[in-house]
Structure formats: structure tokens, C-alpha cells
C-alpha atoms as a PDB file:
ATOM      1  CA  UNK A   1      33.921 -26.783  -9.133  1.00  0.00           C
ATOM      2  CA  UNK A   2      34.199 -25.082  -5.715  1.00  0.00           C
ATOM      3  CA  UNK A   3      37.135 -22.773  -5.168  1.00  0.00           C
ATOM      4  CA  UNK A   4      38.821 -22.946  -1.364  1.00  0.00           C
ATOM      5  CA  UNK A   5      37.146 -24.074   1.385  1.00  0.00           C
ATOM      6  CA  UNK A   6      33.394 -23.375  -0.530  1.00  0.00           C
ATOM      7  CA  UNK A   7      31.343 -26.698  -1.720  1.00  0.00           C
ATOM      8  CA  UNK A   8      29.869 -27.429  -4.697  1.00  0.00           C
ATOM      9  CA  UNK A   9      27.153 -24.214  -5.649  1.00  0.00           C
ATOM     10  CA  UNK A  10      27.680 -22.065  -2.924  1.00  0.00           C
ATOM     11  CA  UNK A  11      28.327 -19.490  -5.124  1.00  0.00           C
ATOM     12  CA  UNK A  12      24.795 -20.200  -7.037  1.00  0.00           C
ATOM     13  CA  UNK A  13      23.401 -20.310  -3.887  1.00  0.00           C
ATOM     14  CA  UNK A  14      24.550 -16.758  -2.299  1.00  0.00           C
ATOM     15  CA  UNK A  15      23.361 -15.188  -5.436  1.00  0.00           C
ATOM     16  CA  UNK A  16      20.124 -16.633  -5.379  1.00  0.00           C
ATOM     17  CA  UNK A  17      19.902 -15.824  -1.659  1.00  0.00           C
ATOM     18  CA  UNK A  18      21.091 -12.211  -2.334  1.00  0.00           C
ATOM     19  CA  UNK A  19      18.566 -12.073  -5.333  1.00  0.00           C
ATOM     20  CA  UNK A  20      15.651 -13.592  -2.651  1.00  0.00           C
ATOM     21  CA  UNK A  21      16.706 -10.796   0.002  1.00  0.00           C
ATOM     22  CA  UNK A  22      16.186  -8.027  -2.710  1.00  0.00           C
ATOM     23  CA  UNK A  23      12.943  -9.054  -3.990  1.00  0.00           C
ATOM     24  CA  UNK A  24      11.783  -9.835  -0.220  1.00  0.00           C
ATOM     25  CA  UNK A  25      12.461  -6.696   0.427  1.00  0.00           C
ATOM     26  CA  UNK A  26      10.585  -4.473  -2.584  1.00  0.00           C
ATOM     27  CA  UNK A  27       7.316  -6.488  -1.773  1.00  0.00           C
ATOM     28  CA  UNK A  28       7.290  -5.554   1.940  1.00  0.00           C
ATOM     29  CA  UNK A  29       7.747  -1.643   0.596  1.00  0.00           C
ATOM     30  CA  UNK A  30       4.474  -0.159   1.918  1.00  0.00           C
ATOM     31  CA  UNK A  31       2.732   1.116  -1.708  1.00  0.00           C
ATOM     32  CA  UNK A  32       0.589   4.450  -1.674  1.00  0.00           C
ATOM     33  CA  UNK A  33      -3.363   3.302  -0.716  1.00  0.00           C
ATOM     34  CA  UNK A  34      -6.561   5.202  -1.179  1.00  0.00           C
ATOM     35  CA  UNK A  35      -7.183   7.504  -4.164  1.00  0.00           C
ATOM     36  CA  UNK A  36      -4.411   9.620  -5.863  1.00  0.00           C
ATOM     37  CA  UNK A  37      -4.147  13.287  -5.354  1.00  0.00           C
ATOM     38  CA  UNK A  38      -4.054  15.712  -8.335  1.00  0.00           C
ATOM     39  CA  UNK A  39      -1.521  17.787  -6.475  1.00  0.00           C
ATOM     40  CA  UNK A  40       1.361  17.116  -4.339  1.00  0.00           C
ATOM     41  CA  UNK A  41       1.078  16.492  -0.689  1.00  0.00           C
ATOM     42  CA  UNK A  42       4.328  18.717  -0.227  1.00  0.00           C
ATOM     43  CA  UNK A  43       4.714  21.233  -2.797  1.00  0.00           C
ATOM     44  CA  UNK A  44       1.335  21.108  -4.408  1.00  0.00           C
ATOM     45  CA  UNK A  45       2.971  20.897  -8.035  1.00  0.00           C
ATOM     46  CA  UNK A  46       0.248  19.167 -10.125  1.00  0.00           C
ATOM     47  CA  UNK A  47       0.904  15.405 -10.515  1.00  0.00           C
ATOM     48  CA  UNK A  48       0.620  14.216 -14.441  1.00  0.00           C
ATOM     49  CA  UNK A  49      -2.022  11.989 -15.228  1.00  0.00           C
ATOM     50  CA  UNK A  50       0.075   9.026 -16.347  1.00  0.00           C
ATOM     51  CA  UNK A  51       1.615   8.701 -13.210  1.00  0.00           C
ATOM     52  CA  UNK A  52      -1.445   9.104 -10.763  1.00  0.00           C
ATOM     53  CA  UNK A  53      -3.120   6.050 -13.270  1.00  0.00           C
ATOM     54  CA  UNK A  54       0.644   4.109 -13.154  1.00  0.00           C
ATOM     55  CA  UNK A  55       0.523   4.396  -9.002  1.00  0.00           C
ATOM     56  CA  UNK A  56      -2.818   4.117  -7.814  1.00  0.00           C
ATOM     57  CA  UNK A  57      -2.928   6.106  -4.440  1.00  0.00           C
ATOM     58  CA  UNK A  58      -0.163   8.319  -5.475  1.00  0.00           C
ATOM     59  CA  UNK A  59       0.497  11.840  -3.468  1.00  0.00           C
ATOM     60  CA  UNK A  60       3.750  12.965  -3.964  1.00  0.00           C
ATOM     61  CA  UNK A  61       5.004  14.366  -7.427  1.00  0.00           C
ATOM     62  CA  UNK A  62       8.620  12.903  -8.899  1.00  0.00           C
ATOM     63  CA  UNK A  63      10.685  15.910  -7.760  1.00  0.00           C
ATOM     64  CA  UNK A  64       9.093  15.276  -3.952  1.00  0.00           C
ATOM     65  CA  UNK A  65       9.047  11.380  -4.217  1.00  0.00           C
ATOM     66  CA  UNK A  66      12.847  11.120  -5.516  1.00  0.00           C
ATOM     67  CA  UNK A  67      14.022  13.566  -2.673  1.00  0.00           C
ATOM     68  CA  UNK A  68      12.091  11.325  -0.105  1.00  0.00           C
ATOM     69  CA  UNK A  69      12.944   7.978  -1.621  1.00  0.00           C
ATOM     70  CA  UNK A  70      17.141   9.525  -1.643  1.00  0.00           C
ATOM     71  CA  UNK A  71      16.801  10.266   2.126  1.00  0.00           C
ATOM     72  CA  UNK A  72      16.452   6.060   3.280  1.00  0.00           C
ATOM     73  CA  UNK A  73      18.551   5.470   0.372  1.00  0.00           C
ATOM     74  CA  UNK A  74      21.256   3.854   2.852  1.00  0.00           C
ATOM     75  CA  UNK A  75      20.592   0.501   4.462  1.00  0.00           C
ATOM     76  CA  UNK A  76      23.893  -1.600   5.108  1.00  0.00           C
ATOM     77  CA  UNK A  77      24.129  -4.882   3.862  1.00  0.00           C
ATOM     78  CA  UNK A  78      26.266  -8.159   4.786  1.00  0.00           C
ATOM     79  CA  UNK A  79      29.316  -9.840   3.048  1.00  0.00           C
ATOM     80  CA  UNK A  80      27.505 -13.166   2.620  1.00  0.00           C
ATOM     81  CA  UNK A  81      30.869 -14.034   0.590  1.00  0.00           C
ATOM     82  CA  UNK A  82      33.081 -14.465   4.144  1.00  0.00           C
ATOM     83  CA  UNK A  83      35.963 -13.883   1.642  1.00  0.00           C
ATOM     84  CA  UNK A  84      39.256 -13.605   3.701  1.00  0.00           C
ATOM     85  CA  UNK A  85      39.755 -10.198   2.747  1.00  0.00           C
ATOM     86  CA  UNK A  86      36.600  -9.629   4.831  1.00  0.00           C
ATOM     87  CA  UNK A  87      36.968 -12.038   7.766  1.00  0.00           C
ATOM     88  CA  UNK A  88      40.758  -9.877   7.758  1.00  0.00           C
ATOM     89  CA  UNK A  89      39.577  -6.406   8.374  1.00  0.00           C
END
């Protein structure tokens, strides 16, 4: 049942569209290459085992790779719901 001026699904189909943009967007993250370091590239804190074998081609340590990963943390998005509360402001 569509709701307003929306047809049949379109609700279905921005979900699976905003679903398809996500995962689109993890595979094109560039993953670490080469052979893991047994240190950190930045602070040179030893990097536990377990995570060099769970990321192949690892160099930073968690404390390192969370601050990094925080600092591109924002990327804006777009109301793909063209509500009129949106189309309004």
C-alpha cells in the first residue's frame, strides 16, 4: 500500500538502495596490503598477534587505527525519502 504521492514499494526500494550504497561503499575501502608490522607505524606500541593474522597487511595498532578511522568519520548523506518536511526546509 503506498502512502501519498509514493507507488507501490518505494519504500522497499529506498532501503534496499540505501542498504546497496552502504555495502558499495565498505568494498571500495582501500584494505591494508603487503605484510603486517609487529609495531605500530605511529606510536610503535606492539600490535597483538590476533589482529596482525585477522588483517593481513595491518600497521597501525587499535588506539592509532580508531583515532584515524574517527577523523573521516563524517561524510554527508542524502534524504532519498523527499519527505515534505525535507523538500520544506
Amino acid at each position: 500500500m503506498a502512502g501519498g504521492w509514493a507507488q507501490d514499494g518505494a519504500v522497499n526500494e529506498q532501503i534496499e538502495a540505501s542498504i546497496n550504497d552502504e555495502l558499495a561503499r565498505l568494498k571500495a575501502q582501500k584494505r591494508p596490503v603487503g605484510e603486517s608490522l609487529t609495531h605500530c607505524a605511529e606510536c610503535e606500541e606492539p600490535i597483538p598477534e590476533k589482529r596482525r593474522v585477522a588483517i593481513p597487511g595491518v600497521k597501525l595498532c587499535i588506539d592509532c587505527q580508531q583515532e584515524r578511522d574517527g577523523a573521516h568519520q563524517a561524510r554527508g548523506g542524502f534524504n532519498r525519502r523527499g519527505s515534505k518536511d525535507s523538500q520544506l526546509k
